[in-house]
Structure formats: C-alpha cells, structure tokens
Protein backbone atom coordinates (compact mmCIF):
# COMPACT_ATOMS: atom_id res chain seq x y z
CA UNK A 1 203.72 159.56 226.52
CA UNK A 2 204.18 162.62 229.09
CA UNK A 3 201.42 164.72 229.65
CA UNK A 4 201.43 168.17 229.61
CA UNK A 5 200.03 170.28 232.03
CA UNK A 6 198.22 173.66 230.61
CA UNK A 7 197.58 176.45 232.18
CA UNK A 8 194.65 179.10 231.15
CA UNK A 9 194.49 182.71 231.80
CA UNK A 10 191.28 182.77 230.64
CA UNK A 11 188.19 180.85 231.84
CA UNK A 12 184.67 181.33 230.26
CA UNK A 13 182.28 180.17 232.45
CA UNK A 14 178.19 180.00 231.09
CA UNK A 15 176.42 180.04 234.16
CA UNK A 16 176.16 182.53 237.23
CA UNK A 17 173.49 182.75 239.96
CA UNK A 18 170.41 184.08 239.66
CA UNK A 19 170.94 186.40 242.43
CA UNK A 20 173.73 187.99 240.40
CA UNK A 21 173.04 191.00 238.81
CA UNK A 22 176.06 192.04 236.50
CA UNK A 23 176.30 195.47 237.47
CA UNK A 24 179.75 195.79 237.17
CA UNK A 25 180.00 194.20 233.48
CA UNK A 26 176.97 196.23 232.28
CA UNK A 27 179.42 199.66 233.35
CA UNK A 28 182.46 197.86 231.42
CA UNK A 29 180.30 197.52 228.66
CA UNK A 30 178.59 200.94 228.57
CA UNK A 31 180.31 201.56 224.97
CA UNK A 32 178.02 198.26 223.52
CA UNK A 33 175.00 199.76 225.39
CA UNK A 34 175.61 203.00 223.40
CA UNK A 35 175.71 201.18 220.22
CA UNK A 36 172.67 198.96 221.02
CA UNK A 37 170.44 202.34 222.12
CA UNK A 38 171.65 203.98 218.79
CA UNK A 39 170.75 200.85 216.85
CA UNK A 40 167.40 200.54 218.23
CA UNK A 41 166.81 204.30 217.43
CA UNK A 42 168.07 204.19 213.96
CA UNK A 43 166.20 201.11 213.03
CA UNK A 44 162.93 202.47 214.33
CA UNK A 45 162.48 204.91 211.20
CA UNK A 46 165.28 203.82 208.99
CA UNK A 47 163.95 203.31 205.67
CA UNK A 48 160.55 204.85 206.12
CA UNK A 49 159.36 207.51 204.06
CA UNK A 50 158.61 210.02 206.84
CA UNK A 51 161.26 208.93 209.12
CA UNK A 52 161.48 210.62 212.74
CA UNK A 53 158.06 212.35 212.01
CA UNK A 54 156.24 208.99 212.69
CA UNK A 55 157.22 209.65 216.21
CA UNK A 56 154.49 212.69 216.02
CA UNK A 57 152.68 211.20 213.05
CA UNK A 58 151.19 208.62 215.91
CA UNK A 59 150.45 210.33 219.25
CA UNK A 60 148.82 212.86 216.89
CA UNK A 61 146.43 210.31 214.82
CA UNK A 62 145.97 208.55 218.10
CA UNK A 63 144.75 211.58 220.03
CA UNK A 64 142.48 212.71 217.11
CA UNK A 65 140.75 208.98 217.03
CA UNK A 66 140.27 209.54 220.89
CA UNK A 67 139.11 213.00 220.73
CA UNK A 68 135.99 211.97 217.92
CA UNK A 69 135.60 208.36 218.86
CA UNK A 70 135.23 208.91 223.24
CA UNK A 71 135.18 212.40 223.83
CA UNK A 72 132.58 213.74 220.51
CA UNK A 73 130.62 210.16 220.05
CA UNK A 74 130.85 208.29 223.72
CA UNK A 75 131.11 211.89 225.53
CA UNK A 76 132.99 210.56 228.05
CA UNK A 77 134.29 213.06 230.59
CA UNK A 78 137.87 215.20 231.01
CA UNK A 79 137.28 216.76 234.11
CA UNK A 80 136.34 219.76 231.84
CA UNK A 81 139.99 219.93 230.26
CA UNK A 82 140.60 220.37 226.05
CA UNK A 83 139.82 217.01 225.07
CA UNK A 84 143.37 217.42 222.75
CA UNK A 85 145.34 217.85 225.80
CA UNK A 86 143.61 215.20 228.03
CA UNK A 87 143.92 212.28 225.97
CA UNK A 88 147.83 213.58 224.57
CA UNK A 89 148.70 213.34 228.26
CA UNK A 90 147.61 209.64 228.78
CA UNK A 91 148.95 208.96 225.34
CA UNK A 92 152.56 210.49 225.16
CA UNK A 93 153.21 208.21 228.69
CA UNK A 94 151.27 205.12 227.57
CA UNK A 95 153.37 204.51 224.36
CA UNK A 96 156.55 204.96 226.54
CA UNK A 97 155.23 201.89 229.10
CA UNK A 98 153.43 199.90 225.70
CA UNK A 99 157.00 200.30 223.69
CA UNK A 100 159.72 199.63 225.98
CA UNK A 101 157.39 196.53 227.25
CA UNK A 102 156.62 195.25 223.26
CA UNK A 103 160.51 195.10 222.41
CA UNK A 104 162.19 194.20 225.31
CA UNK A 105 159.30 191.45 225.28
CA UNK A 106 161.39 189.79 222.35
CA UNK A 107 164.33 190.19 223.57
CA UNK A 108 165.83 186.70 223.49
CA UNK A 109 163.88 185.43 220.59
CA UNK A 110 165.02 188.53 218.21
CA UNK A 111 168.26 188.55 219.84
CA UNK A 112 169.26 184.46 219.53
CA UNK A 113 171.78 184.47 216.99
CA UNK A 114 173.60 187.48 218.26
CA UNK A 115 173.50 185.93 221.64
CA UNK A 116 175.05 182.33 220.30
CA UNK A 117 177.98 184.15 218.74
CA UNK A 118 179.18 186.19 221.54
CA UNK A 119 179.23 186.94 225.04
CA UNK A 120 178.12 190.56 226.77
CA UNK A 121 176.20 191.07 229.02
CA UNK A 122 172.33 189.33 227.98
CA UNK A 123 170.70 192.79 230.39
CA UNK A 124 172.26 195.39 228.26
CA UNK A 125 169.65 194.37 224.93
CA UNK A 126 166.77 195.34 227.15
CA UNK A 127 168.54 198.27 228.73
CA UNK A 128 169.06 199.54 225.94
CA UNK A 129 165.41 199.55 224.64
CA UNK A 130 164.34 201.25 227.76
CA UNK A 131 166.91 204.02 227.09
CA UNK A 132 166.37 204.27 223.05
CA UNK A 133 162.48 204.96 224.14
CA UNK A 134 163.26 207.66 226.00
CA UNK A 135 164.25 209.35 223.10
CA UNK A 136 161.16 208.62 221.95
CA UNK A 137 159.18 209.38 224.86
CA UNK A 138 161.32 213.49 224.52
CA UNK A 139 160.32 214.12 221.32
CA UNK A 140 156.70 213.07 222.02
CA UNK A 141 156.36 215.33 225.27
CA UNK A 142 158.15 218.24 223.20
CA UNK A 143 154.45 217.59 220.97
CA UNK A 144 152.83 217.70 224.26
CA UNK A 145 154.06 220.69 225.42
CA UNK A 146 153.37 222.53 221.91
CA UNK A 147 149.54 221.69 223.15
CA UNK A 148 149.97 222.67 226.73
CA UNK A 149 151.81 225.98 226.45
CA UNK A 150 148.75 226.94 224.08
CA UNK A 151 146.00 226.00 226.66
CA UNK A 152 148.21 227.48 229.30
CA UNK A 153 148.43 230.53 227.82
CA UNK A 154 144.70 230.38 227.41
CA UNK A 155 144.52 229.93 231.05
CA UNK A 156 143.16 226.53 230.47
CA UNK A 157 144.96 224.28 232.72
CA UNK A 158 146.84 225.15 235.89
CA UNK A 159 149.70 223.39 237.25
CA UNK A 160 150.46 222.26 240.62
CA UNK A 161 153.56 221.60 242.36
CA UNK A 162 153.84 217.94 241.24
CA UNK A 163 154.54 218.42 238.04
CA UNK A 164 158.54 218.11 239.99
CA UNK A 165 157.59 214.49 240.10
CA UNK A 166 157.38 213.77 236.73
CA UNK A 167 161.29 212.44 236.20
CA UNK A 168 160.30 209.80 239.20
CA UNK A 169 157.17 209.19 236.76
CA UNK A 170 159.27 208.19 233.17
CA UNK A 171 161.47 205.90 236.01
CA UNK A 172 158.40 203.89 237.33
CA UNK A 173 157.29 203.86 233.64
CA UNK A 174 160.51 202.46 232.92
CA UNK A 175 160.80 199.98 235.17
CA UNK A 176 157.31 198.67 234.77
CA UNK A 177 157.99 198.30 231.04
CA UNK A 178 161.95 196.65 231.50
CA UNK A 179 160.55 194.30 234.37
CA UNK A 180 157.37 193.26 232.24
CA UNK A 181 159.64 192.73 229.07
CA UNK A 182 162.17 190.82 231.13
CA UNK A 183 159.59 187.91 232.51
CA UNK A 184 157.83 187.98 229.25
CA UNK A 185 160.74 187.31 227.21
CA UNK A 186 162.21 184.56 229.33
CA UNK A 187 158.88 183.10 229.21
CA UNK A 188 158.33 183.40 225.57
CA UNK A 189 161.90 180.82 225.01
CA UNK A 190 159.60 178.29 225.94
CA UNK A 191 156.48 179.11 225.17
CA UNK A 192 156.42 180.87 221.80
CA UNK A 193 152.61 181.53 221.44
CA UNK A 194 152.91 183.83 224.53
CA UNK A 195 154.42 186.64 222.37
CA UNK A 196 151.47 186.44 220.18
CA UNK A 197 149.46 187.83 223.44
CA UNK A 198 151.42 190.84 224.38
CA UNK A 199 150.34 193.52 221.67
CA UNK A 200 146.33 192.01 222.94
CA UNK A 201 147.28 192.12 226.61
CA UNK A 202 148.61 195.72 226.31
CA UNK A 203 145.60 196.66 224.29
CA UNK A 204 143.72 195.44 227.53
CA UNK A 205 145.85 196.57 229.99
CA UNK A 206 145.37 201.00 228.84
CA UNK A 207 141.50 200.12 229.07
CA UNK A 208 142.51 199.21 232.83
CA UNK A 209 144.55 202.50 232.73
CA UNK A 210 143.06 206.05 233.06
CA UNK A 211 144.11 206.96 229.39
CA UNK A 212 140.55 207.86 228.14
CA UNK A 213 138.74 208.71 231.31
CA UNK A 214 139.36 210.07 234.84
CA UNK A 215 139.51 208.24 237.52
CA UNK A 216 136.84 210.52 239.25
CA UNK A 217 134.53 209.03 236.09
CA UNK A 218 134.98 205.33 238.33
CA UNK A 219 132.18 204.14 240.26
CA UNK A 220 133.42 203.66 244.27
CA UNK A 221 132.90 200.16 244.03
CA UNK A 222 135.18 199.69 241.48
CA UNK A 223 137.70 202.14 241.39
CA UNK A 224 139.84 199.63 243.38
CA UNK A 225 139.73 197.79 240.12
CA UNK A 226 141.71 200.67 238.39
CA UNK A 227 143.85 201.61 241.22
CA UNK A 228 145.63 198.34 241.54
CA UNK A 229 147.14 199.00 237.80
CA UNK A 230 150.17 200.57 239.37
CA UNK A 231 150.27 203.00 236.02
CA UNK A 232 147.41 204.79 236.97
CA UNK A 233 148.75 206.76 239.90
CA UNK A 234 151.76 207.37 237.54
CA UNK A 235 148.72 209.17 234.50
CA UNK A 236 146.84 210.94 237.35
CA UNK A 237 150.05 212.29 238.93
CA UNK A 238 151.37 213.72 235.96
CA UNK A 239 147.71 215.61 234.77
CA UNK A 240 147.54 216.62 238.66
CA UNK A 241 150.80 218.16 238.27
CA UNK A 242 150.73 219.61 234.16
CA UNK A 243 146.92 219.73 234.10
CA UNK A 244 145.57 220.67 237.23
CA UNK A 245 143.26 217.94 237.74
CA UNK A 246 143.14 213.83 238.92
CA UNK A 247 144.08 212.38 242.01
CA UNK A 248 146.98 212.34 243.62
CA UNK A 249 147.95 210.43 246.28
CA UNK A 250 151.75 209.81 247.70
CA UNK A 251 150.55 206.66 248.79
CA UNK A 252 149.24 205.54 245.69
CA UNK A 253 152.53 206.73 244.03
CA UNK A 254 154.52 205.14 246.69
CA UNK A 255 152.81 201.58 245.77
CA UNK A 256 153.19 201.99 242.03
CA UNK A 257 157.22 202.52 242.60
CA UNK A 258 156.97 199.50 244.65
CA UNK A 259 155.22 197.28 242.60
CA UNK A 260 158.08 198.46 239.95
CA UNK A 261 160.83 197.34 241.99
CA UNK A 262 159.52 193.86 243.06
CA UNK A 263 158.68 193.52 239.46
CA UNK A 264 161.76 194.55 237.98
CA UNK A 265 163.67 192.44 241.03
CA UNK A 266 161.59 189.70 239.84
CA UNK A 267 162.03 190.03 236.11
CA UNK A 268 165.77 190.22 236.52
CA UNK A 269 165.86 186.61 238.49
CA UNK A 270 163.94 184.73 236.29
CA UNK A 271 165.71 186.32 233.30
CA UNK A 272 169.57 185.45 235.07
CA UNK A 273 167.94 182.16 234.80
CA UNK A 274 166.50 181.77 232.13
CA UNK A 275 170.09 183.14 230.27
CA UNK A 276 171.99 179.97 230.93
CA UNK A 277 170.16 178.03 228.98
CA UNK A 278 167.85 179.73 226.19
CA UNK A 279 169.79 178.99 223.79
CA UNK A 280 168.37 175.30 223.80
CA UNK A 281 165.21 176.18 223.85
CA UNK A 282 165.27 178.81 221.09
C-alpha cells in the first residue's frame, strides 16, 4: 500500500514556556477582550432589580456601617476629616483591589468549559476583569467626588499636588489584584478548598490596610506591620493628595509598584504553567 505524505499548514501546539508571555496574541485578540470586558460588565447587574445603582447602592451602605460602627461607636480617628469622606476614600479603592482579585481568582475554574472548547489566549479572561472593574471603580469615584466637591467647597479638605499620582495608583491597584487572582486561580485547579479562603483572606487583608484608620493612629512599633501591605502607601497617597492628610512617602510608593510587578511577573509564570495542563485537573 503507498503511503501518503501530508502536509499541514496549520499546527496547534498546547504547550509554550512559561517565560512566554503572549503579548502579541493578546493585541490580535483585542476584539475577544472587548467582548469578555463587556460580558463581565453586563453580567454584573443583569437581571437585578436596581441594576447599575448597586454600584453606589454598596460603597454607600458600606461607608454608612463604617461611619456608625468605627467612627460614632469605636471613635476611632480621621485625622479630623468628615468621617463620610474618610472612610469613602479607603472604600471606593478597596473594592477595586477586593473585586478584580475575587473574579480573576476563579478564573480557570469558572472559565473550564469555555477553555476546553477553544483556544485564545487563557490571559485575556483575567484582563478583562481588571478592565471591566475599572468601570466600576469610575462610577464609584464619580460618588466620591459628589462627597468631596461638597467638603471642598466647605473648605474641608485641601489637596496637595499628589493627587497627579492617582492614575499610577488604580495601576498598582490593578496589578496587585490581576497578579493575586492569577496565582490564586492556578492554585485553586488543584486545590479547590483554597477558593473557599479568598472572600476570608480579603476580609483580613483591609483590616491590614488603612481603610478605617490612619496610619498616624499606628503605634511605632508596629506600623511596620501595616506598611509592608504594599496597598497602604497606595490609600495614604491618594487622601494625601484628595484629602490633605496621611503619609506620603515616594519610597513607600516606589516599593508598593514593585511588589506589583514581581507579583504580577510571578503570577503570570505560574499561570503560563499552570495553562498547559488545567484542564486535567479541573
């Protein structure tokens, strides 16, 4: 019998390097990144009663069980700001860094079918979380700055130069919450019970972060405690720089951006190889 010899144009190939980041193919594929950032906006309120308004509904409920539960009953201290606008501050960023970490945390598990069925890039699902949040995160500083033009006007707060920084801020925030996702949900494919620990962790993680109290509130002793969270630089910039008060510090900014991109390096390599072969382990 003679054999025929076939030639393919085509060649799928599973697996690719860790150290390969699929830059390129994430650009080719920027139309599927549009649809996945309009999906995870849509599906956020779709088929709620109030729809977009639970992106106010809960910085606003939030801020309200702050202002009566630590500022009225604990007293704690807001460097003599409104208590409205000091805990909306720490807020409207938190649930930027919380969310984008929460769903890109799932991203393989939530994601496996789709993934089995066809190839695109595996990067643009979280991507595209990041990106949907930052609608999100617009609508909830448009809230904010309801608040702070208010006060302002009241002469209540006064603003320093560094409120400039606070695009480089919601990019740190970003990249915390993308990297974090990234490791958590290629560690999740094998250990399931992990993702039962990330809505705790995080709940853990903002007591770490100055959401409800200054830094200047920390004891010496331990305020090294607080400044290794590389979020907290990222809260105190932004009230230095909208509110007039916390610390600022270009070297404690400079670390938190680091932190960010050794995390987000990291995240990426142990989600390139984790990709290859989720799907049996999912």
């Amino acid at each position: 019998m003679k054999k025929t010899t076939e030639e393919w144009t085509i060649e799928i190939t599973p697996e690719r390097g860790i150290f390969s980041i699929p830059v390129r193919e994430i650009f080719d594929y920027r139309d599927l990144l549009y649809l996945f950032v309009r999906r995870d906006f849509v599906a956020t309120y779709k088929q709620t009663v109030l729809g977009p308004l639970w992106f106010l509904i809960q910085p606003i409920l939030t801020t309200v069980m702050m202002v009566f539960v630590f500022g009225t009953i604990a007293g704690l201290s807001t460097d003599g700001l409104p208590k409205v606008l000091f805990y909306l501050s720490g807020v409207t960023l938190w649930f930027y860094f919380s969310s984008s970490l929460t769903k890109t945390s799932t991203t393989f598990t939530a994601n496996a079918r789709l993934f089995g069925k066809v190839y695109f890039p595996r990067l643009l699902v979280p991507i595209s979380v990041v990106i949907s949040n930052l609608v999100l995160l617009a609508i909830q500083v448009g809230l904010f700055l309801v608040f702070y033009v208010f006060y302002y006007l009241r002469g209540d707060v006064d603003p320093n130069p560094t409120i400039a920084l606070f695009p480089i801020l919601i990019l740190i925030l970003g990249m915390l919450g993308l990297a974090s996702g990234l490791v958590i949900s290629a560690l999740t494919t094998k250990y399931r019970d992990l993702s039962n620990l990330v809505s705790f962790g995080i709940q853990l993680l903002m007591y770490a972060t100055p959401i409800i109290y200054p830094v200047s509130t920390i004891p010496e002793k331990y305020r090294f405690i607080i400044e290794a969270n590389p979020i907290s630089a990222v809260i105190e910039t932004f009230r230095h720089g909208f509110l007039g008060v916390g610390e600022f510090s270009w070297l404690a900014l400079g670390y938190s951006f680091s932190f960010a991109c050794v995390l987000l390096l990291t995240g990426t390599l142990i989600f390139n190889k984790i990709e290859a072969t989720f799907m049996d382990t999912v």
